[in-house]
N, C-alpha and C. Protein backbone atom coordinates (compact mmCIF):
# COMPACT_ATOMS: atom_id res chain seq x y z
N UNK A 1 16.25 19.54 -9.78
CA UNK A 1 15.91 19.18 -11.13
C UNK A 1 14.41 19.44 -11.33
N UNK A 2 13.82 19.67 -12.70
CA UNK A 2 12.73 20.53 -12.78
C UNK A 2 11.48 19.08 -12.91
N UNK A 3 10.28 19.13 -13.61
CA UNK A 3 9.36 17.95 -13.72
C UNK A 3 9.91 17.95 -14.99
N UNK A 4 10.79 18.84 -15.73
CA UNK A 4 10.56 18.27 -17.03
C UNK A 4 12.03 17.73 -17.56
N UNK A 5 13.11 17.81 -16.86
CA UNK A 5 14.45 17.18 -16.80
C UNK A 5 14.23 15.98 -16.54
N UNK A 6 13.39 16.19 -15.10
CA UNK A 6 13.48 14.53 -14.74
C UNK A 6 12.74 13.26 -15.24
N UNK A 7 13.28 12.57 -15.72
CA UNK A 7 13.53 11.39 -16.70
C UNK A 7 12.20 10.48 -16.06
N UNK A 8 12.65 9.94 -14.81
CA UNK A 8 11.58 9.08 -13.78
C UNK A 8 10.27 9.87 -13.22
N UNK A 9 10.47 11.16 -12.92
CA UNK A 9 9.52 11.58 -12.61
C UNK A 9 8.21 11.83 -13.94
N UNK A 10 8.48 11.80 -15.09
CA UNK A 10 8.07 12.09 -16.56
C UNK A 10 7.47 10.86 -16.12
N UNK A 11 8.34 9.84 -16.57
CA UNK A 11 7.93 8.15 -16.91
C UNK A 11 7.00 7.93 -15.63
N UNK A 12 6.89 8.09 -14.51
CA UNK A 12 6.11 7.89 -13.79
C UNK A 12 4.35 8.74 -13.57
N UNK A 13 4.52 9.98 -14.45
CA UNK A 13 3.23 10.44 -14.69
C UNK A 13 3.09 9.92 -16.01
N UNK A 14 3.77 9.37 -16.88
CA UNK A 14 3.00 8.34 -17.89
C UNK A 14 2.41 7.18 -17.76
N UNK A 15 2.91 6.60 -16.51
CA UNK A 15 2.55 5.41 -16.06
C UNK A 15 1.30 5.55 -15.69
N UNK A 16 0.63 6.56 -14.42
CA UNK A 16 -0.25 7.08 -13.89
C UNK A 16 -1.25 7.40 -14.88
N UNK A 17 -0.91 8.14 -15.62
CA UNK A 17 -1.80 8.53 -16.57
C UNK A 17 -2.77 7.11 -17.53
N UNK A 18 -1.71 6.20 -18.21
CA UNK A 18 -2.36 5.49 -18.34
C UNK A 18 -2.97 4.26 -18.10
N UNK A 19 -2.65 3.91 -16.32
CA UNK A 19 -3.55 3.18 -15.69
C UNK A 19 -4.92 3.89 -15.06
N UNK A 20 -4.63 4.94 -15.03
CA UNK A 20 -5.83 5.66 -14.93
C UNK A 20 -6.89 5.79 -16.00
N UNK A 21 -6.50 6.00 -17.45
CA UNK A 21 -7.14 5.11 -18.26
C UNK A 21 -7.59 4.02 -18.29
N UNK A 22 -6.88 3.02 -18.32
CA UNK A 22 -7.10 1.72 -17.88
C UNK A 22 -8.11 0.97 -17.13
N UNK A 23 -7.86 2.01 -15.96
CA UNK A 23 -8.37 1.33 -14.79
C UNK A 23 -9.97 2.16 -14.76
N UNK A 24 -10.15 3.12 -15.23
CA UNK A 24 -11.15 4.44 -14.94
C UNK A 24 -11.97 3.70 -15.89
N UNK A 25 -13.43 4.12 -15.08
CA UNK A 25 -14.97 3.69 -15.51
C UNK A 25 -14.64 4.66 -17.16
N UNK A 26 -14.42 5.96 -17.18
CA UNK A 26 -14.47 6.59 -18.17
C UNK A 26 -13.50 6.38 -19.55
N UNK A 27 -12.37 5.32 -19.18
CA UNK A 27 -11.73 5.02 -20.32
C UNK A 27 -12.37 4.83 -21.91
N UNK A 28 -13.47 4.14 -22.05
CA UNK A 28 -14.27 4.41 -23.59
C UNK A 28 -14.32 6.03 -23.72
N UNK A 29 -14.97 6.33 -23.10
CA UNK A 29 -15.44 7.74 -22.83
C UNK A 29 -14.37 8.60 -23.67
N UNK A 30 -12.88 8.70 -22.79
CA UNK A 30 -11.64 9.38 -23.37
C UNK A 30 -11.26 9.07 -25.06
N UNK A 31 -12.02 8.57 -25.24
CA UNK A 31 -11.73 7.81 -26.74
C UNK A 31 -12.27 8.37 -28.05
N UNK A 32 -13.57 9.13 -27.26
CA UNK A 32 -14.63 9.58 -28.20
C UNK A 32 -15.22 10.96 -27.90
N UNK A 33 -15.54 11.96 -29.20
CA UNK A 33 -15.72 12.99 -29.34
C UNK A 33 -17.35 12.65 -29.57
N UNK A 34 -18.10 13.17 -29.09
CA UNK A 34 -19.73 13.46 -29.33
C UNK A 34 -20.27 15.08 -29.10
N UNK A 35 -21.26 14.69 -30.73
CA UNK A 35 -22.25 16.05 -30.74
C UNK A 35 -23.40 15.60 -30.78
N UNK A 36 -24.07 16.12 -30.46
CA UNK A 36 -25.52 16.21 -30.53
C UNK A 36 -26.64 17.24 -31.01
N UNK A 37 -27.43 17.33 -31.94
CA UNK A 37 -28.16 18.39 -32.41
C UNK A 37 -29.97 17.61 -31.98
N UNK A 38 -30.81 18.62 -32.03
CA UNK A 38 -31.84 18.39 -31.67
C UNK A 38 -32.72 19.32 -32.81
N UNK A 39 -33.81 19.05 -33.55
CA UNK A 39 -34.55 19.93 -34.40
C UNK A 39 -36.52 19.90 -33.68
N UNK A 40 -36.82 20.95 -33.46
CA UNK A 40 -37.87 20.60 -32.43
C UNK A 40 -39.12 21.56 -33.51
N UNK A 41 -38.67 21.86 -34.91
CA UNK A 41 -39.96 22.27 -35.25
C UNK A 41 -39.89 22.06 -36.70
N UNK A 42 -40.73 21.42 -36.50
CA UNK A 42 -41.04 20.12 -37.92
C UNK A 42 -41.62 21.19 -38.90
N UNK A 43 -41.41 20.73 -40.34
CA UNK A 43 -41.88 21.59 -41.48
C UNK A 43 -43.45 21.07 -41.44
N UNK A 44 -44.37 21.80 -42.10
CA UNK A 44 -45.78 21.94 -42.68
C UNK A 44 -45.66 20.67 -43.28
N UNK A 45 -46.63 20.36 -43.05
CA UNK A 45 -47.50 19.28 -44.06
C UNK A 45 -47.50 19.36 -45.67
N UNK A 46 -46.87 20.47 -46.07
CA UNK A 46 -46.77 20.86 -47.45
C UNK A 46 -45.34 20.97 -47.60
N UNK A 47 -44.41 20.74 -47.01
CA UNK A 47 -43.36 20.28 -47.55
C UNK A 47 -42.44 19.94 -48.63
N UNK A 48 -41.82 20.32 -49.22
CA UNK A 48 -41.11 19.17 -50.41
C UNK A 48 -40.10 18.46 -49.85
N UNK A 49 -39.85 17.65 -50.90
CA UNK A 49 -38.94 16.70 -50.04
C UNK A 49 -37.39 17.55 -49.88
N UNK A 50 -36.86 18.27 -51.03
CA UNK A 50 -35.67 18.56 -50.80
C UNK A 50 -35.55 19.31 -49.78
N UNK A 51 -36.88 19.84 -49.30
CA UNK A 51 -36.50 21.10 -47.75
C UNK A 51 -36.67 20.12 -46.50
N UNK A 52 -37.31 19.00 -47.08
CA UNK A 52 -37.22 17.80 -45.83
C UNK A 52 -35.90 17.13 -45.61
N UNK A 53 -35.01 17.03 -46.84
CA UNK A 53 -33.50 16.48 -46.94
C UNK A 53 -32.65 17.78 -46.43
N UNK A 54 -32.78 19.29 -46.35
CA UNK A 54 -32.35 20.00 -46.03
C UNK A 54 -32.51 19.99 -44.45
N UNK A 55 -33.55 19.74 -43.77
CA UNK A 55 -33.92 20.00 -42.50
C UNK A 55 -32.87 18.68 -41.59
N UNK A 56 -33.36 17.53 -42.45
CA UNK A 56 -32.08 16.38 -41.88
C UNK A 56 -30.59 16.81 -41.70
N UNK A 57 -30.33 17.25 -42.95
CA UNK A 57 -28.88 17.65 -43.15
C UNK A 57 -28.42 18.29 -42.17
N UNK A 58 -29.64 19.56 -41.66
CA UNK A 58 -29.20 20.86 -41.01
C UNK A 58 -28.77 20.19 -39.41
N UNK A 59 -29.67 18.98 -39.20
CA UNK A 59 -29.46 18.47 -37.91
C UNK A 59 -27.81 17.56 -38.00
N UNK A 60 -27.92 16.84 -38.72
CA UNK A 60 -26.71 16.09 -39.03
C UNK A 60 -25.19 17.07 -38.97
N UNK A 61 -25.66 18.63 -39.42
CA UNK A 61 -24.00 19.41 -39.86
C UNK A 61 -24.33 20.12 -38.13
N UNK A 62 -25.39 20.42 -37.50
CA UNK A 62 -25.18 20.93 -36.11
C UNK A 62 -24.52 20.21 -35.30
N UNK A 63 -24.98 18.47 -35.33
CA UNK A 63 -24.31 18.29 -34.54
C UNK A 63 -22.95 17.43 -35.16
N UNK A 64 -22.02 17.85 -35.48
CA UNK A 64 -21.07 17.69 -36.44
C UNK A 64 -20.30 19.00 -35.90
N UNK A 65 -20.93 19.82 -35.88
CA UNK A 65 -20.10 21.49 -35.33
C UNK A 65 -19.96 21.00 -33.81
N UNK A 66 -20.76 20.72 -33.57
CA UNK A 66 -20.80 20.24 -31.70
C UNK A 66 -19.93 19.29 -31.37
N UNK A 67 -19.42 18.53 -32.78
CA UNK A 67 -18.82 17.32 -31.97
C UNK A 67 -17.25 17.96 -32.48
N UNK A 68 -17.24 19.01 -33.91
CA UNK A 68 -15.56 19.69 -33.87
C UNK A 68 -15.16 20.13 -32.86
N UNK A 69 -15.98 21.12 -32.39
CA UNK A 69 -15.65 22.27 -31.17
C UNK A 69 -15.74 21.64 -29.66
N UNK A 70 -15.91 20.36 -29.45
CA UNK A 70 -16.11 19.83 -27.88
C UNK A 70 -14.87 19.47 -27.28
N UNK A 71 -14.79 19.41 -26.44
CA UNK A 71 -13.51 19.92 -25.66
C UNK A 71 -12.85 18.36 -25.35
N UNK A 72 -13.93 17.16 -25.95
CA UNK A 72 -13.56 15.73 -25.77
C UNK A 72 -12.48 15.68 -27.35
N UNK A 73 -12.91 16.45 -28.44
CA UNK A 73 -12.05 16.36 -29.71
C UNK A 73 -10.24 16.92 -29.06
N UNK A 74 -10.10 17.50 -28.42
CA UNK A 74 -9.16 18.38 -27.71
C UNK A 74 -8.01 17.90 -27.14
N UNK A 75 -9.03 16.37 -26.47
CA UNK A 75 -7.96 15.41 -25.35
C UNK A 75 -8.23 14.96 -25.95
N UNK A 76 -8.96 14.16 -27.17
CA UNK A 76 -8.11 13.05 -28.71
C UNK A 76 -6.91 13.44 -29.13
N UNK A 77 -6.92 14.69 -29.43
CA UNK A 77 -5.72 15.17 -29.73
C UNK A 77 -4.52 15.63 -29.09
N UNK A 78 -4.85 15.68 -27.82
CA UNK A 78 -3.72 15.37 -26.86
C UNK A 78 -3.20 13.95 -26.54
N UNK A 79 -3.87 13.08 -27.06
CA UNK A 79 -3.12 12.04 -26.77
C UNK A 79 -1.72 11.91 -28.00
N UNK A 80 -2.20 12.47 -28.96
CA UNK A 80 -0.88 12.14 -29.75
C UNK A 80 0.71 13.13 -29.18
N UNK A 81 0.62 13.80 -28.26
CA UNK A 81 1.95 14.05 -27.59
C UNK A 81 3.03 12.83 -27.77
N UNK A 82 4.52 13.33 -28.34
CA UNK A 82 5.60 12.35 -28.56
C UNK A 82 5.48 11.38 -27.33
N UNK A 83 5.07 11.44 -26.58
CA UNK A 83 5.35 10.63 -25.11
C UNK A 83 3.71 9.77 -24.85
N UNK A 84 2.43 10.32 -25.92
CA UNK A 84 1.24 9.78 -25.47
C UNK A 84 1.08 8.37 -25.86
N UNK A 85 -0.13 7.57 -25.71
CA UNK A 85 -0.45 6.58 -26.08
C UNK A 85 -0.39 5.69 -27.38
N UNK A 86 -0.18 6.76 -28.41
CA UNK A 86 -0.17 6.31 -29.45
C UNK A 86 0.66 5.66 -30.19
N UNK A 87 1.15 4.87 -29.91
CA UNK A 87 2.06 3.65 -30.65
C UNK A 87 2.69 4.82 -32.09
N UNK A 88 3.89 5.51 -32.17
CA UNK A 88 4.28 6.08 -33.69
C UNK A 88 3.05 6.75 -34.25
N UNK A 89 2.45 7.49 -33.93
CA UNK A 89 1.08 8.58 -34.27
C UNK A 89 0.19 7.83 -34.95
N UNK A 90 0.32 6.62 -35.32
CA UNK A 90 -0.48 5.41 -35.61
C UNK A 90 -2.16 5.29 -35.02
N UNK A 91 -2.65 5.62 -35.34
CA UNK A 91 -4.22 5.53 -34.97
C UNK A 91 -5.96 5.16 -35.64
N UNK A 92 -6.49 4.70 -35.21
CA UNK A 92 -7.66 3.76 -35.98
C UNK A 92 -8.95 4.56 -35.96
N UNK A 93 -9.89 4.66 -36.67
CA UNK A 93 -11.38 4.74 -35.62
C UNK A 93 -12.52 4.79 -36.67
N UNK A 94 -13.45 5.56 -35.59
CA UNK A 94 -14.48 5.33 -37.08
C UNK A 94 -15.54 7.00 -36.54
N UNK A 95 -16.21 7.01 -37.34
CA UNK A 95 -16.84 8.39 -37.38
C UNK A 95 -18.56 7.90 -37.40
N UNK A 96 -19.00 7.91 -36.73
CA UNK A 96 -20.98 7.48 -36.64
C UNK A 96 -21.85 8.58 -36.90
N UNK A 97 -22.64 8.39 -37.37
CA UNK A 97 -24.09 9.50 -37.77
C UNK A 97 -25.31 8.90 -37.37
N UNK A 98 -25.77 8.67 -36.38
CA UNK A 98 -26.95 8.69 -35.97
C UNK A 98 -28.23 9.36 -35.95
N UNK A 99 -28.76 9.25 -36.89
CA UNK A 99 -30.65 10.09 -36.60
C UNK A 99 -31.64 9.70 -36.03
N UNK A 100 -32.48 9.73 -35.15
CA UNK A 100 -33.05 9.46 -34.31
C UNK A 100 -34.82 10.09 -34.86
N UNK A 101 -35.53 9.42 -34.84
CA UNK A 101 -36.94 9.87 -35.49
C UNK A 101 -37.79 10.03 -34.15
N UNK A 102 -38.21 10.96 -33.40
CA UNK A 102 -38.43 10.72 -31.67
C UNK A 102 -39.86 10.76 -31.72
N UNK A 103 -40.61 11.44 -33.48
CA UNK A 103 -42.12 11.08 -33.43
C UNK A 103 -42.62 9.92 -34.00
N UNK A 104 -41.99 9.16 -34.29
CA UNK A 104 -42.31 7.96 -35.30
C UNK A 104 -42.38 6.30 -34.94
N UNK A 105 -42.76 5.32 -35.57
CA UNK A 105 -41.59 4.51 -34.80
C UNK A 105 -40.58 3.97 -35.58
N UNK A 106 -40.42 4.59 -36.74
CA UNK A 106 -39.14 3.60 -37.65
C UNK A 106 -38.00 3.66 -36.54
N UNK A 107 -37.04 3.09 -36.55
CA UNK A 107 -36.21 2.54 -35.87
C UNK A 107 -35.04 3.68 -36.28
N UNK A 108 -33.59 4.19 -35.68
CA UNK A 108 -32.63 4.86 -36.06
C UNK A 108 -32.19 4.62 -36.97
N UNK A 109 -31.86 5.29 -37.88
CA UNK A 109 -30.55 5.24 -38.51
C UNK A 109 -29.47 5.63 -38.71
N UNK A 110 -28.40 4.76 -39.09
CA UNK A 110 -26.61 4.75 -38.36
C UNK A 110 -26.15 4.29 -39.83
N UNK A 111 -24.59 5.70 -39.97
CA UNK A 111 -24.14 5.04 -40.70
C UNK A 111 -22.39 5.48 -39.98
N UNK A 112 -21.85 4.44 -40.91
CA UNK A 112 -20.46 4.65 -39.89
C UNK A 112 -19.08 4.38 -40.97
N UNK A 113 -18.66 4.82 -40.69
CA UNK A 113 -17.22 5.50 -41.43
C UNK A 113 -16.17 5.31 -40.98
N UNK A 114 -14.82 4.24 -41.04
CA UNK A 114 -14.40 4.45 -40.39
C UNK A 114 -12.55 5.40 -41.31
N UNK A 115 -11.86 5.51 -40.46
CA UNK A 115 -10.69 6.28 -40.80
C UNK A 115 -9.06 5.80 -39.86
N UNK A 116 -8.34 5.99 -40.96
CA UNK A 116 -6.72 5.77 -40.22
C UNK A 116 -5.90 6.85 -40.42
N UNK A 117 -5.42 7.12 -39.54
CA UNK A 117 -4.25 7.61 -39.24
C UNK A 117 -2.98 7.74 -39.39
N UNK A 118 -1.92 8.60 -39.81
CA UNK A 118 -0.99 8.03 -40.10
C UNK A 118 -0.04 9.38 -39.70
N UNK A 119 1.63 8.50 -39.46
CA UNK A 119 2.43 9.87 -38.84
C UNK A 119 2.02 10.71 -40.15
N UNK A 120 2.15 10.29 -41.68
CA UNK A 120 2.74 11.47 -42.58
C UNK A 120 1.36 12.31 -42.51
N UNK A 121 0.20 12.04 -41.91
CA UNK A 121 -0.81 12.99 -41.93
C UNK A 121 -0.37 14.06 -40.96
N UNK A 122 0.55 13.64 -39.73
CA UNK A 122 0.44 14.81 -38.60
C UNK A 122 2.04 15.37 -39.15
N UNK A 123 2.46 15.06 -40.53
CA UNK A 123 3.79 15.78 -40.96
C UNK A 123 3.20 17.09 -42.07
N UNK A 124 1.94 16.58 -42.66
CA UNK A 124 1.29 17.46 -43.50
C UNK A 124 0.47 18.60 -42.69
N UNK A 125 0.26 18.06 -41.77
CA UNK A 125 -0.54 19.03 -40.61
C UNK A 125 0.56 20.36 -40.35
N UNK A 126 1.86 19.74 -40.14
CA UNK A 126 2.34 20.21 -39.48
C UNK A 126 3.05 21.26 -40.65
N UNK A 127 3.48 20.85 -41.83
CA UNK A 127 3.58 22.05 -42.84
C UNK A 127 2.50 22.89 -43.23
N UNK A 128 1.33 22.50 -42.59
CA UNK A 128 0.21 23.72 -43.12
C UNK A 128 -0.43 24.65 -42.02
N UNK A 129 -0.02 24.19 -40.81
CA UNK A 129 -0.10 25.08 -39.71
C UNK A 129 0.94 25.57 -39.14
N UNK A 130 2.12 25.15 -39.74
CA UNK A 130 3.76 25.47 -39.38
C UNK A 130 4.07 25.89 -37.80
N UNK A 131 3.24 25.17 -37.09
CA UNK A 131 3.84 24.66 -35.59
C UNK A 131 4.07 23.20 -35.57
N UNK A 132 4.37 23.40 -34.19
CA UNK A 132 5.52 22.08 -33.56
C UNK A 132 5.19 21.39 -32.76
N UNK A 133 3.67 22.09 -32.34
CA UNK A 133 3.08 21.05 -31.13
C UNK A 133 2.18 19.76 -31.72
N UNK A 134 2.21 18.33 -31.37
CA UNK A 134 1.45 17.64 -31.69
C UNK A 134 0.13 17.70 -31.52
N UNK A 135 -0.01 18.53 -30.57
CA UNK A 135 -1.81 18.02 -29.99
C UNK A 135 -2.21 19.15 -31.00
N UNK A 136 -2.03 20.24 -31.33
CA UNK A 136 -2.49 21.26 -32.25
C UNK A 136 -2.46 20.48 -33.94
N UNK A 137 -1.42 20.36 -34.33
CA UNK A 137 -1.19 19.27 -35.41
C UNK A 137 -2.53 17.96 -35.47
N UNK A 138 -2.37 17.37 -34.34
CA UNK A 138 -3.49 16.33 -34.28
C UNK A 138 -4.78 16.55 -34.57
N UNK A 139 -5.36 17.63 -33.74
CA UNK A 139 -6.61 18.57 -34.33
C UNK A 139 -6.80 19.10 -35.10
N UNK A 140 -5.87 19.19 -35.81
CA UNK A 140 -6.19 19.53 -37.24
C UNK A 140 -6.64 18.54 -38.43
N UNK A 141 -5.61 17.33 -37.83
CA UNK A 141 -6.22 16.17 -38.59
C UNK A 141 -7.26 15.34 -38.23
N UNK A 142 -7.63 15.67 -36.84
CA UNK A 142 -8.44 14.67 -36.70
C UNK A 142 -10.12 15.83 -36.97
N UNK A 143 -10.06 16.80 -37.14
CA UNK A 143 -11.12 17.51 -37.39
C UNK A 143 -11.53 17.54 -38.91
N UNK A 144 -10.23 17.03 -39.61
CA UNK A 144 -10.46 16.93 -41.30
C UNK A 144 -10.96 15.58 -41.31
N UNK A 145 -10.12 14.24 -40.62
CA UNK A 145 -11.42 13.23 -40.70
C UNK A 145 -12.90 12.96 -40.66
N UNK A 146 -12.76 13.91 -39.41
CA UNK A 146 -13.99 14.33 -38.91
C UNK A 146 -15.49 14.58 -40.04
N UNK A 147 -14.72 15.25 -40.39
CA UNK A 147 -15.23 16.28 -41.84
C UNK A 147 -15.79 15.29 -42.69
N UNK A 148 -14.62 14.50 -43.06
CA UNK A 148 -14.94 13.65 -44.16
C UNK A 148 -15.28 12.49 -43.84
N UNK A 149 -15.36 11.63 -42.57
CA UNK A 149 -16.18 10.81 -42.03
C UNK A 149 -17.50 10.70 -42.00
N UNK A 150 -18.20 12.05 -41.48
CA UNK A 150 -19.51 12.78 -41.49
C UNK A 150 -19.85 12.65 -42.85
N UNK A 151 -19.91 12.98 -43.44
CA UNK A 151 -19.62 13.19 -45.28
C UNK A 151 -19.76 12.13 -45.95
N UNK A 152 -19.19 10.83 -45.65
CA UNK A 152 -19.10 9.44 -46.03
C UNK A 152 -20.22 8.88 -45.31
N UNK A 153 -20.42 8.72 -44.25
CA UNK A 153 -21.14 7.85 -42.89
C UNK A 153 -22.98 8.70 -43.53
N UNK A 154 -23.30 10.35 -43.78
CA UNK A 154 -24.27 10.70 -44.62
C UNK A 154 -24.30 10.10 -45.62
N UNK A 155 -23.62 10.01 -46.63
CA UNK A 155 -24.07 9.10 -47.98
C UNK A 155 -24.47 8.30 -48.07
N UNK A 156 -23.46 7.08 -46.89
CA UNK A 156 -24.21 5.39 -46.82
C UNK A 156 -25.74 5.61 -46.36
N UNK A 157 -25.52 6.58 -45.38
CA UNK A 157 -27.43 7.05 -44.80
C UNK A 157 -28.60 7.25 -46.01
N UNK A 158 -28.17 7.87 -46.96
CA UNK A 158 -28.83 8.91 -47.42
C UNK A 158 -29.90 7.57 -48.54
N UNK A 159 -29.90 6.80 -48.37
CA UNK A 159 -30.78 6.31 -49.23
C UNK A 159 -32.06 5.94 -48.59
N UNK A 160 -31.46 5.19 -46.56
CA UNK A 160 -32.27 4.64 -45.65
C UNK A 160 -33.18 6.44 -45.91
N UNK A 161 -32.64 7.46 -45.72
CA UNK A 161 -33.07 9.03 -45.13
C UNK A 161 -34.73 8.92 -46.19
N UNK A 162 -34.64 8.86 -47.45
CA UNK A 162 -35.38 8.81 -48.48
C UNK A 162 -36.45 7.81 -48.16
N UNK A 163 -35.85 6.63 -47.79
CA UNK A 163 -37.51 5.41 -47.18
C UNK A 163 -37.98 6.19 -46.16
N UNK A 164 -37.46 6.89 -45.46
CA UNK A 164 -38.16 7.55 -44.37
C UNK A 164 -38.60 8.33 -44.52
N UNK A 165 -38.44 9.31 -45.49
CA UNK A 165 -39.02 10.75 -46.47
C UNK A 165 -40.28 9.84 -46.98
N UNK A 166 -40.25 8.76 -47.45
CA UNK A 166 -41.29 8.21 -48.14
C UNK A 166 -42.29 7.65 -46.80
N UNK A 167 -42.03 7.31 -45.53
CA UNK A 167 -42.97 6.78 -43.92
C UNK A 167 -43.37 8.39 -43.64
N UNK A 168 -43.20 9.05 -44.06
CA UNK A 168 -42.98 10.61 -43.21
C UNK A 168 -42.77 10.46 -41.80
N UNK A 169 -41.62 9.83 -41.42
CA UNK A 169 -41.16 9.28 -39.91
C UNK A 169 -40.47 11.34 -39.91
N UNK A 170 -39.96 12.07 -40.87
CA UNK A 170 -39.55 12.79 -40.32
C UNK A 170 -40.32 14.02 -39.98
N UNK A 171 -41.55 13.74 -39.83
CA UNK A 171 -42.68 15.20 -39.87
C UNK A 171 -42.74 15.40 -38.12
N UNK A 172 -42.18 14.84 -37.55
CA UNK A 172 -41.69 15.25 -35.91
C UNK A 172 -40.70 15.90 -35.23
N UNK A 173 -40.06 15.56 -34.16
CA UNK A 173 -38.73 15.93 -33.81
C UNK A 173 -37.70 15.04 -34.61
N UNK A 174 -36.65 15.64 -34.44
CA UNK A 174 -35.28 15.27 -35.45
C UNK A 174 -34.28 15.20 -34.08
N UNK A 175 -33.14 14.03 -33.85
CA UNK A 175 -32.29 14.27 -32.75
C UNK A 175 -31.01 13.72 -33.82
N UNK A 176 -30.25 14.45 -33.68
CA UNK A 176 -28.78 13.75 -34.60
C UNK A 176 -27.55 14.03 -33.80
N UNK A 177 -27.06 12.72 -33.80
CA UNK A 177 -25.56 12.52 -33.39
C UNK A 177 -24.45 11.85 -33.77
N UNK A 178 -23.39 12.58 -33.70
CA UNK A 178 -22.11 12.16 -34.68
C UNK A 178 -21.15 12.26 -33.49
N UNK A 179 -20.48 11.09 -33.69
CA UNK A 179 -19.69 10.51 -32.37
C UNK A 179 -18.08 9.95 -33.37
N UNK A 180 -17.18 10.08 -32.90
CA UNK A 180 -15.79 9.92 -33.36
C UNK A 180 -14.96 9.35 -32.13
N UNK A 181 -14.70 7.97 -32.70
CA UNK A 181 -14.07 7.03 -32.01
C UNK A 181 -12.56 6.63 -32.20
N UNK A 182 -12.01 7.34 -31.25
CA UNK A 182 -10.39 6.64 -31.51
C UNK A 182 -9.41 5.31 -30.97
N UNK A 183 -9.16 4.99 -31.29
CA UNK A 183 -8.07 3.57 -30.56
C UNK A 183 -6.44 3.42 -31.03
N UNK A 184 -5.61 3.42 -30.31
CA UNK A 184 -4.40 2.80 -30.62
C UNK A 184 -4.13 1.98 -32.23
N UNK A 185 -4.07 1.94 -33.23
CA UNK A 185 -3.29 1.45 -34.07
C UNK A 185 -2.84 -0.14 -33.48
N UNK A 186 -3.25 -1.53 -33.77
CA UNK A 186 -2.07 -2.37 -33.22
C UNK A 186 -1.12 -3.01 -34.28
């Protein structure tokens, strides 16, 4: 009988699998997709502000590309396999934007977004990419949250971004990171 007939042998690499989660230092870790962008050459002293809101942005959508394309977004979306963790494709989380001012001292700012999940999202996935695999389906949706998490989690930012346009905290280095957090549905 093959690994994929057998019934016990299946159920027993599910078992494995997720006490190894469980049990593994890296379990948060498996949960979450992170990008990171870095901007290392600050505009002139003559500046306007909208090319100063542009230069933020540009750090905020790099690392936003870094955190679609990372290979941690990949095994989020492998967990929704009919047999994975996910309680009925049922799933929770939230989407973070972090900017980091590394010449200044204003303090970070974070804004956070969060998003749910739902089977009929990975049924709409699945009529617009017209395959059958979940983890492909899943990445599709969880890269459109993604999208629009980033998008939301910037806006709540975007007013703190402006007091800081007004400290000129941003006439230094720029570090931005957008991190996407998933959990089980309970």
């Amino acid at each position: 009988m093959s690994f994929r007939t057998n019934l016990d042998r299946l159920l027993d690499h599910i078992d494995r699998e997720r006490r190894r989660d469980e049990e593994g230092d890296q379990a948060p870790d498996n949960r979450q997709a992170v990008g990171r962008a870095l901007d290392t050459s600050p505009l002139g002293p003559d500046a306007t502000n909208p090319e100063r809101m542009r230069r933020i942005f540009r750090v905020v959508e790099e690392a936003y590309k870094k955190a679609a394309q990372a290979e941690e977004l990949g095994k989020l979306a492998a967990r929704f396999r009919g047999i994975g963790d996910l309680h009925h494709h049922h799933a929770r989380g939230d989407v973070s934007v972090t900017l980091r001012y590394l010449d200044a001292d204003r303090p970070e700012d974070i804004g956070l977004s969060p998003f749910e999940i739902h089977p009929r999202d990975l049924e709409e996935a699945k009529k617009e990419t017209g395959s059958t695999r979940p983890d492909v389906n899943a990445l599709k949706v969880l890269r459109r949250e993604l999208r629009k998490g980033v998008l939301a989690a910037y806006g709540k930012l975007e007013p703190r971004l402006r007091d800081a346009l007004r400290e000129r905290a941003d006439h230094g280095h720029l570090a931005g990171q957008v991190v996407m957090d998933l959990r089980p549905a309970e």
